[in-house]
C-alpha atoms as a PDB file:
ATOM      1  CA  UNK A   1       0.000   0.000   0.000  1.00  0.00           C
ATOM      2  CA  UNK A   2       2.669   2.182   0.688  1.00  0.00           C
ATOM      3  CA  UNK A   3       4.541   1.339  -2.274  1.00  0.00           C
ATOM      4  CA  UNK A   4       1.327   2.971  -4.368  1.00  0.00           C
ATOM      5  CA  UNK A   5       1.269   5.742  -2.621  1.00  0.00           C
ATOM      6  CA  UNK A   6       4.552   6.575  -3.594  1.00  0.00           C
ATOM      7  CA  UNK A   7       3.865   5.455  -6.710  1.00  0.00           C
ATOM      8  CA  UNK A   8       0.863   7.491  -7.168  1.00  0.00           C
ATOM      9  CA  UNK A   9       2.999  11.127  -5.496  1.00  0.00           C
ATOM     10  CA  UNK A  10       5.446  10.511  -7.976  1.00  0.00           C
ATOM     11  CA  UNK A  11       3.524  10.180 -10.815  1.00  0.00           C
ATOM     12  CA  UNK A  12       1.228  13.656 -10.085  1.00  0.00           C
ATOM     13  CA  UNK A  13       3.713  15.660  -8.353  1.00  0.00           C
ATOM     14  CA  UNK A  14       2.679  18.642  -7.465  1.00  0.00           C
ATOM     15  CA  UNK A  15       1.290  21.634  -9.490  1.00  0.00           C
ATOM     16  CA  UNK A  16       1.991  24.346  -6.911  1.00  0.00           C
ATOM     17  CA  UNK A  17       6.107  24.261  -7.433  1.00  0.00           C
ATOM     18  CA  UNK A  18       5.692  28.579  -7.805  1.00  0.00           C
ATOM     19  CA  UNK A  19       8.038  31.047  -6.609  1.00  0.00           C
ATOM     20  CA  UNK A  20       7.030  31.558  -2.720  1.00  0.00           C
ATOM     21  CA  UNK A  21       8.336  34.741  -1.487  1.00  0.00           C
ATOM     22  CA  UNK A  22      10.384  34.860   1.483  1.00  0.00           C
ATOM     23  CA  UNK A  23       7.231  35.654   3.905  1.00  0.00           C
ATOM     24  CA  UNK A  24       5.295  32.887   2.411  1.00  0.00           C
ATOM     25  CA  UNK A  25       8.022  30.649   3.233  1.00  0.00           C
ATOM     26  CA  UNK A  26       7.949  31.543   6.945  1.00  0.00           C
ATOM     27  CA  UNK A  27       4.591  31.481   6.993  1.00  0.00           C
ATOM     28  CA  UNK A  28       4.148  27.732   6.178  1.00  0.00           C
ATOM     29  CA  UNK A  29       7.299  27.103   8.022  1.00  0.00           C
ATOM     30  CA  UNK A  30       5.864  28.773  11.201  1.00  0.00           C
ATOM     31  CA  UNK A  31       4.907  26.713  13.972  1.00  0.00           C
ATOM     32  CA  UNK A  32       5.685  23.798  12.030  1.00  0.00           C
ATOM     33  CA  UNK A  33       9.283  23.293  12.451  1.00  0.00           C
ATOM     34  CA  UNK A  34      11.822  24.512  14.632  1.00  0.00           C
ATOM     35  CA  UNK A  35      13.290  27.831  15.068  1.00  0.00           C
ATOM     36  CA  UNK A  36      16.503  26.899  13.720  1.00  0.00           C
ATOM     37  CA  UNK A  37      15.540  24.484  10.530  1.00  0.00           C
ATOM     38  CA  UNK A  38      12.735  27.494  10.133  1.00  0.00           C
ATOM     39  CA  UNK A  39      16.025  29.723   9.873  1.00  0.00           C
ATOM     40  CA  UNK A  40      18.071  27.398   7.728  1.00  0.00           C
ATOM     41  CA  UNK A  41      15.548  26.862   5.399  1.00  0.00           C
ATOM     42  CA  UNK A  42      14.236  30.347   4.925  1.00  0.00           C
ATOM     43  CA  UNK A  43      17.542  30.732   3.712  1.00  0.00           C
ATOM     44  CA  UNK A  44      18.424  28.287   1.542  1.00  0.00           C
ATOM     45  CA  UNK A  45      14.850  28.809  -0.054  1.00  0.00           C
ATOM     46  CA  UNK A  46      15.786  32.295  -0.666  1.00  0.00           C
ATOM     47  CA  UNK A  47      18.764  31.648  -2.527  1.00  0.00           C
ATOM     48  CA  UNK A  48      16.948  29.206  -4.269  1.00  0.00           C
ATOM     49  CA  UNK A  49      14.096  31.751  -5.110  1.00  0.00           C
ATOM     50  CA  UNK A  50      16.873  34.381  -6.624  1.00  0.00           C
ATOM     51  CA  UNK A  51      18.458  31.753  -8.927  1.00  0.00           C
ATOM     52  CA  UNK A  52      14.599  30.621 -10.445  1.00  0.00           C
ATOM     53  CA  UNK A  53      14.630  27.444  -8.706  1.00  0.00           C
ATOM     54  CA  UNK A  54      10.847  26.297  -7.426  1.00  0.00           C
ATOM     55  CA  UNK A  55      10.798  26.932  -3.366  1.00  0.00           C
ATOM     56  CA  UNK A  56       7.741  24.983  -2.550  1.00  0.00           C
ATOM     57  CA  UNK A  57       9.361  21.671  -3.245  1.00  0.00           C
ATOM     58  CA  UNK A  58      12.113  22.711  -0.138  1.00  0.00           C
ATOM     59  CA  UNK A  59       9.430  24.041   2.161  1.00  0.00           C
ATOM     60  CA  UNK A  60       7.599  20.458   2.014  1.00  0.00           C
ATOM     61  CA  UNK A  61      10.587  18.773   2.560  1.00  0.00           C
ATOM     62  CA  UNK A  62      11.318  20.637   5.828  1.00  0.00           C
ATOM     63  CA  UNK A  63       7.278  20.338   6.920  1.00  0.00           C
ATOM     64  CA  UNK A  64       7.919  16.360   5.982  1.00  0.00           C
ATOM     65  CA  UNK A  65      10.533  15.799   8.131  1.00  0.00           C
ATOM     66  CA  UNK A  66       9.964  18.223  11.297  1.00  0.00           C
ATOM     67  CA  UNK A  67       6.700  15.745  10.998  1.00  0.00           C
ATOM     68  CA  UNK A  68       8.150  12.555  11.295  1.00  0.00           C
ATOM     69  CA  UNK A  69      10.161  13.487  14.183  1.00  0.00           C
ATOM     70  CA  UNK A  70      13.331  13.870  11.934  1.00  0.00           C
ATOM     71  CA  UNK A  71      15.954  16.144  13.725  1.00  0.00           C
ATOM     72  CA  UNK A  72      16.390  18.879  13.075  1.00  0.00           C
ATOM     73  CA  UNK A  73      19.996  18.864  11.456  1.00  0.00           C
ATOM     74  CA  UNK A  74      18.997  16.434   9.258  1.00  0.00           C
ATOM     75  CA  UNK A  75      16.539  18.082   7.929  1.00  0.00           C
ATOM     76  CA  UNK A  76      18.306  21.034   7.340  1.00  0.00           C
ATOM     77  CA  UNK A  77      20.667  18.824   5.559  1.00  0.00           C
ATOM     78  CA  UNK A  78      17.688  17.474   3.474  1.00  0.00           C
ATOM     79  CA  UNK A  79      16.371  20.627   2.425  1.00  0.00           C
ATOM     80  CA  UNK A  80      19.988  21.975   1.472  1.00  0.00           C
ATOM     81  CA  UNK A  81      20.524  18.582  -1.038  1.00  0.00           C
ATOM     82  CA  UNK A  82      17.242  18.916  -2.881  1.00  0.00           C
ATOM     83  CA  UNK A  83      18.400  22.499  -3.973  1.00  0.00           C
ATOM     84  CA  UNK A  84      21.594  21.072  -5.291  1.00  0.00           C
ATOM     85  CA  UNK A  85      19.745  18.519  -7.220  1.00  0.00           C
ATOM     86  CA  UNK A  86      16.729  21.028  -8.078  1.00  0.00           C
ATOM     87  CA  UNK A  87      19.868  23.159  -9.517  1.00  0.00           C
ATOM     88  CA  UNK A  88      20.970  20.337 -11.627  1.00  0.00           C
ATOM     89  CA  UNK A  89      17.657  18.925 -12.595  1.00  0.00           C
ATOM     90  CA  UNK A  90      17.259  22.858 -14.084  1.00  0.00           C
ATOM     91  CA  UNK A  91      20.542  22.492 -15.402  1.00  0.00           C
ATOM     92  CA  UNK A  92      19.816  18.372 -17.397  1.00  0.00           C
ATOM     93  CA  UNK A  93      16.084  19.747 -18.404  1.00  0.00           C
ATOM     94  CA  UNK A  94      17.959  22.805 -20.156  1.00  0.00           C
ATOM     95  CA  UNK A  95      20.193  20.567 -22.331  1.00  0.00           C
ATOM     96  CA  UNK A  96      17.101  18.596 -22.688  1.00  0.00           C
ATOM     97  CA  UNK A  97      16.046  21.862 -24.916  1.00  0.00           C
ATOM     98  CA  UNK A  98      13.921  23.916 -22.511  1.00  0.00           C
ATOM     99  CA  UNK A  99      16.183  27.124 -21.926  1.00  0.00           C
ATOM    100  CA  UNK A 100      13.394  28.642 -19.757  1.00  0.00           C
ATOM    101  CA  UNK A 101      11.466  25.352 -18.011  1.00  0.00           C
ATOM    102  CA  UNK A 102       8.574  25.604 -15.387  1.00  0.00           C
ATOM    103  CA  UNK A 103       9.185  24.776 -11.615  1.00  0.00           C
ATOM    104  CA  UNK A 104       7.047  21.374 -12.436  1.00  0.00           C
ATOM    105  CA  UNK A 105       9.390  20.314 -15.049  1.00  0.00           C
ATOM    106  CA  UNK A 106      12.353  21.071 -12.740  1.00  0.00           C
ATOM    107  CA  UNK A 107      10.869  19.356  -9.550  1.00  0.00           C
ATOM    108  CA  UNK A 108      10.140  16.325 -12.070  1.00  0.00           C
ATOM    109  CA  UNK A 109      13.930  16.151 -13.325  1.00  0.00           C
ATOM    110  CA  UNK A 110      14.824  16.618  -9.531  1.00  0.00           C
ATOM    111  CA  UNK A 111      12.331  13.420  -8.905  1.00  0.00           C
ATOM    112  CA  UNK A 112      14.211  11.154 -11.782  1.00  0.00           C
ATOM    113  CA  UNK A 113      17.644  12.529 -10.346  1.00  0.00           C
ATOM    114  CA  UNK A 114      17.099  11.062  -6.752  1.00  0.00           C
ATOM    115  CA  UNK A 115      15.591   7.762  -8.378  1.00  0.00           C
ATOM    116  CA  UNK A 116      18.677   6.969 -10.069  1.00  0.00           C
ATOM    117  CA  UNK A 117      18.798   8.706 -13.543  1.00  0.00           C
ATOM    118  CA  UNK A 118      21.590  10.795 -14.802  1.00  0.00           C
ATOM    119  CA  UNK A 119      21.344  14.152 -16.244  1.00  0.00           C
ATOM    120  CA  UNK A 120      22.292  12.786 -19.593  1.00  0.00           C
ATOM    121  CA  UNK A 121      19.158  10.334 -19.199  1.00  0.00           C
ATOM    122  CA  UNK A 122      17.258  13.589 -17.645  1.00  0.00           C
ATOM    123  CA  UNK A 123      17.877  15.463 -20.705  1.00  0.00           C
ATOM    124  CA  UNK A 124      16.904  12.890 -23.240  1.00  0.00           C
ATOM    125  CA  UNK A 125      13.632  12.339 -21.759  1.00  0.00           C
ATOM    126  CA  UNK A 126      12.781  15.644 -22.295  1.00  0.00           C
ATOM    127  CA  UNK A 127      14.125  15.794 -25.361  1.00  0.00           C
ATOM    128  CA  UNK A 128      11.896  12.744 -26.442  1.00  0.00           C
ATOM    129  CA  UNK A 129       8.840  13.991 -25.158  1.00  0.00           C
ATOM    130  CA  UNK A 130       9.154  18.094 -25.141  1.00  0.00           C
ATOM    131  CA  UNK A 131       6.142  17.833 -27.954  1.00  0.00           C
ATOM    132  CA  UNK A 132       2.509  17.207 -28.098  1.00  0.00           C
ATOM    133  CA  UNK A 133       0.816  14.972 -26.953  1.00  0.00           C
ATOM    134  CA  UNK A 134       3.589  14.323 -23.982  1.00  0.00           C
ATOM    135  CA  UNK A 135       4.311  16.632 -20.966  1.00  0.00           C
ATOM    136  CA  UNK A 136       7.943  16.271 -20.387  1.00  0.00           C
ATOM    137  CA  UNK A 137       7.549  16.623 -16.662  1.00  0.00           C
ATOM    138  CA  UNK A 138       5.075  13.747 -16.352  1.00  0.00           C
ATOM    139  CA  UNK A 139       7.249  12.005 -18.292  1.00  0.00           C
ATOM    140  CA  UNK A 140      10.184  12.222 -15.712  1.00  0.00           C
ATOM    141  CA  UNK A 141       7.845  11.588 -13.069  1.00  0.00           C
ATOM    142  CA  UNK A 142       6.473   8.714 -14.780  1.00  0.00           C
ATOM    143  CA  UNK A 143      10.536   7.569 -14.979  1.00  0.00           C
ATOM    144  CA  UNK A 144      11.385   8.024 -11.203  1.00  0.00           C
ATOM    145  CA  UNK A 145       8.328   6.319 -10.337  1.00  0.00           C
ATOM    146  CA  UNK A 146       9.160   3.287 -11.947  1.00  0.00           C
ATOM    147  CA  UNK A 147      12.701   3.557 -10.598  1.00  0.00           C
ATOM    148  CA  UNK A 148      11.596   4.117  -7.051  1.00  0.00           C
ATOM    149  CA  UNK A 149       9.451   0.873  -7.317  1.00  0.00           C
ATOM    150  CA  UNK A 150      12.474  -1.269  -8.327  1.00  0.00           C
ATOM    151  CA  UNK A 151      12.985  -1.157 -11.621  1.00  0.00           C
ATOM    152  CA  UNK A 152      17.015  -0.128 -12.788  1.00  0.00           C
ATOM    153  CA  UNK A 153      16.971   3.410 -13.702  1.00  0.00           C
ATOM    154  CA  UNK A 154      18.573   3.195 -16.741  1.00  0.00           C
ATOM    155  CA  UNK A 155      16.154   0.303 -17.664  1.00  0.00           C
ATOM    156  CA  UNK A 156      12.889   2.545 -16.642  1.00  0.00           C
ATOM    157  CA  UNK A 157      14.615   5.097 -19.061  1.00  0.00           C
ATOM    158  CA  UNK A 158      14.769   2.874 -22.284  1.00  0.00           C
ATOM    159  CA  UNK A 159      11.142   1.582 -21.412  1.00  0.00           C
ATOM    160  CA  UNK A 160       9.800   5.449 -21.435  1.00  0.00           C
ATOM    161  CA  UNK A 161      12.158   6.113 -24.034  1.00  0.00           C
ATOM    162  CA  UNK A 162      10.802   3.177 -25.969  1.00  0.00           C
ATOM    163  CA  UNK A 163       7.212   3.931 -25.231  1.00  0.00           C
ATOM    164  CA  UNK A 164       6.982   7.561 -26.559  1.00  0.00           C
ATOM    165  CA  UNK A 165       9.390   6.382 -29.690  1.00  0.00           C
ATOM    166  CA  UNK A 166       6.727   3.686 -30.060  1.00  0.00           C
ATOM    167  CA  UNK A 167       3.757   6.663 -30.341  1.00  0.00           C
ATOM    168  CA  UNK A 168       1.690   5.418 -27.049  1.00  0.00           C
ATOM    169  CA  UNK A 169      -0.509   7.687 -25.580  1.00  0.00           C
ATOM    170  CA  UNK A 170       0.375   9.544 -22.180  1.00  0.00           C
ATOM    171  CA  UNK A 171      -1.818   7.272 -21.166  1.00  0.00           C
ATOM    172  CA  UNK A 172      -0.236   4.404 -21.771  1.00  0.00           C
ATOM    173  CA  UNK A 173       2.846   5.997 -19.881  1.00  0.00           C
ATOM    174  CA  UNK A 174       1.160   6.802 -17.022  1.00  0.00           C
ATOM    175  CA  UNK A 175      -0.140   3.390 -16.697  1.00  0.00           C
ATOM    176  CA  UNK A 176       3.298   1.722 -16.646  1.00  0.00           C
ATOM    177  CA  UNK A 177       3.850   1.746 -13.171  1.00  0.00           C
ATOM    178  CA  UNK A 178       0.546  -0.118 -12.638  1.00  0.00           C
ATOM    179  CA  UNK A 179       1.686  -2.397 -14.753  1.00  0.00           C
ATOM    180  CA  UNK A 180       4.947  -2.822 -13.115  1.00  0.00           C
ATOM    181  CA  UNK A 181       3.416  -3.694  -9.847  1.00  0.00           C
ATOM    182  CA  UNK A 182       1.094  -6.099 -11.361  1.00  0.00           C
ATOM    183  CA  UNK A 183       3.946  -8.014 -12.926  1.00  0.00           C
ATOM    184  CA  UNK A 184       5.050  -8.064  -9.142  1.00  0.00           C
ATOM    185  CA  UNK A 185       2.401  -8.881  -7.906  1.00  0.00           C
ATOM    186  CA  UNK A 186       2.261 -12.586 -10.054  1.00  0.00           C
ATOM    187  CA  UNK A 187       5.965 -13.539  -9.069  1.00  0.00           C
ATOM    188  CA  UNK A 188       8.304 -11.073 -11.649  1.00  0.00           C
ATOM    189  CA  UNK A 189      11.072  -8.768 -10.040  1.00  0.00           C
ATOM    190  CA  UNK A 190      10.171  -4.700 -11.142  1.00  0.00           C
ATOM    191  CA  UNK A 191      13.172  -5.767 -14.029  1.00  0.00           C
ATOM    192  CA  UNK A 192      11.408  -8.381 -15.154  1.00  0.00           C
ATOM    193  CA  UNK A 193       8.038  -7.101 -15.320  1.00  0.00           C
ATOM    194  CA  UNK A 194       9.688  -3.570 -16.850  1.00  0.00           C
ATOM    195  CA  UNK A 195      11.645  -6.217 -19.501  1.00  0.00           C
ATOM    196  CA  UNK A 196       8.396  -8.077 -20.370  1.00  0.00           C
ATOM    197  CA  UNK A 197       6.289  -4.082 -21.420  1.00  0.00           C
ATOM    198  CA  UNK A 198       9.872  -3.450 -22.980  1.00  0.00           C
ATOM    199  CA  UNK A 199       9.047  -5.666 -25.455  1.00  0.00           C
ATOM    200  CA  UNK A 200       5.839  -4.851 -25.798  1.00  0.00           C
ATOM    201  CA  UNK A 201       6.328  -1.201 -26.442  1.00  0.00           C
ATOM    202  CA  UNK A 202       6.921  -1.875 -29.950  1.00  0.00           C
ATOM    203  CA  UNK A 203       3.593  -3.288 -30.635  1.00  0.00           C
ATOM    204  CA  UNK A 204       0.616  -1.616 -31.366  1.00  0.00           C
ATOM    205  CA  UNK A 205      -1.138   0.565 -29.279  1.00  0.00           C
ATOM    206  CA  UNK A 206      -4.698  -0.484 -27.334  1.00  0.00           C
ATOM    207  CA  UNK A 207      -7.168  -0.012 -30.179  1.00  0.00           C
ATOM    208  CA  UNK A 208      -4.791  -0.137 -33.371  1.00  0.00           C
ATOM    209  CA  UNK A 209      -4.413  -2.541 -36.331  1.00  0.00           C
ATOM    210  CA  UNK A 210      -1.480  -5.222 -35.898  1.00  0.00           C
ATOM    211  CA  UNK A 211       0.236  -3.730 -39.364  1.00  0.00           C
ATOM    212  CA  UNK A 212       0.480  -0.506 -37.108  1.00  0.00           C
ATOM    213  CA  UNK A 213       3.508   1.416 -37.185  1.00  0.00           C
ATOM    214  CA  UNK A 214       4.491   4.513 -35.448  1.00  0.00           C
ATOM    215  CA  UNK A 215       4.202   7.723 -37.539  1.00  0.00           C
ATOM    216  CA  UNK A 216       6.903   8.320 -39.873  1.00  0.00           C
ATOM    217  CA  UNK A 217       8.318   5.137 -39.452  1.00  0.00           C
ATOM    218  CA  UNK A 218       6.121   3.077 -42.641  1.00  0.00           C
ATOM    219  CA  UNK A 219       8.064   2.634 -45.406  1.00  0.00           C
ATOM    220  CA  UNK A 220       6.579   3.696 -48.804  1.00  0.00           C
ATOM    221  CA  UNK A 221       4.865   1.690 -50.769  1.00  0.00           C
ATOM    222  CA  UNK A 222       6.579  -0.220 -54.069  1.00  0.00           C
ATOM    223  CA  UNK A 223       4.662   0.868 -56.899  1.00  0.00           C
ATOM    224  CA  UNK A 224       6.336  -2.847 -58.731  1.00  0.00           C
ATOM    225  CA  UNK A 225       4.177  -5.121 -56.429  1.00  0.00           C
ATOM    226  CA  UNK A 226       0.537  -5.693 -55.883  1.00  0.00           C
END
């Protein structure tokens, strides 16, 4: 159960990653943590702010911890690693193509980061799926999710990298942790079960023909046969 609720947080994220100013941050922080991680973090949230990183994402990781009982030092700690790797998730989604990308996207690269993936694997992703109909963010998500339930990160890469070059549907992507944990669930290990939609990705998506291929990708027709 727990295992799909992570699942599940990973997958949505959060859609409220926006620039907090330095009295919002305080304000959430107030009451709810200690003096000194409500000092440390103000901080490190305000440097954050000035160099266009999303703040939110640091102020629930202090409220997180300070709520399990964490101490305090190590949540400070905590909060001051997520900006490094919100700084280079910024810094993989930018070679990825997006030279200005949304505190969603970022927190999503941030997500695959900690779940394994490199920023080379970061950047491709959003490479792939930086078009309609894919959201590059839920893509990543979708990516660290799959990682965080077993699955080798650079193996949940090629399988999201295999589904979008295949043409399924955001759907289909969102699904694949479901999938995953199904596959579990009758015996497989998460590489396994992540191996076994691997090489189904190629086939044709719910509701297509069998002689479907992905667009693009059919060859032309030879005008010399029937």
């Amino acid at each position: 159960m727990r295992t799909i609720g992570l699942a599940l947080t990973l997958v949505l994220g959060s859609t409220l990653t926006g620039a907090l100013s330095a009295q919002d941050v305080q304000a959430q922080l107030d009451g709810r943590v200690s003096p000194e991680v409500r000092q440390a973090v103000g901080s490190v949230a305000a440097d954050a702010a000035a160099r266009g990183l999303p703040v939110d994402p640091l102020v629930q990781k202090a409220i997180e911890g300070a709520a399990k009982g964490v101490p305090g030092e190590r949540v400070i700690a905590a909060v001051r690693a997520l900006a490094v790797r919100l700084g280079d998730a910024r810094e993989a989604v930018r070679n990825g193509g997006v030279a200005a990308p949304s505190g969603d996207l970022v927190e999503g690269g941030a997500d695959a980061l900690n779940a394994g993936l490199s920023g080379r694997q970061v950047g491709d992703l959003v490479r792939e799926s930086n078009r309609p109909p894919y959201d590059p963010a839920l893509t990543l998500r979708v990516a660290a999710t799959l990682a965080a339930l077993g699955v080798p990160p650079t193996q949940a890469f090629q399988l999201v990298e295999g589904m979008i070059s295949a043409g399924r549907s955001p759907s289909d992507l969102l699904g694949l942790p479901g999938e995953v944990q199904s596959g579990v669930a009758r015996g497989a290990t998460p590489a396994q079960a992540a191996a076994g939609l691997a090489r189904a990705a190629g086939g044709p998506p719910p509701g297509r023909l069998p002689d479907w291929v992905p667009p693009g990708q059919r060859k032309p027709r030879n005008p010399h046969k029937p």
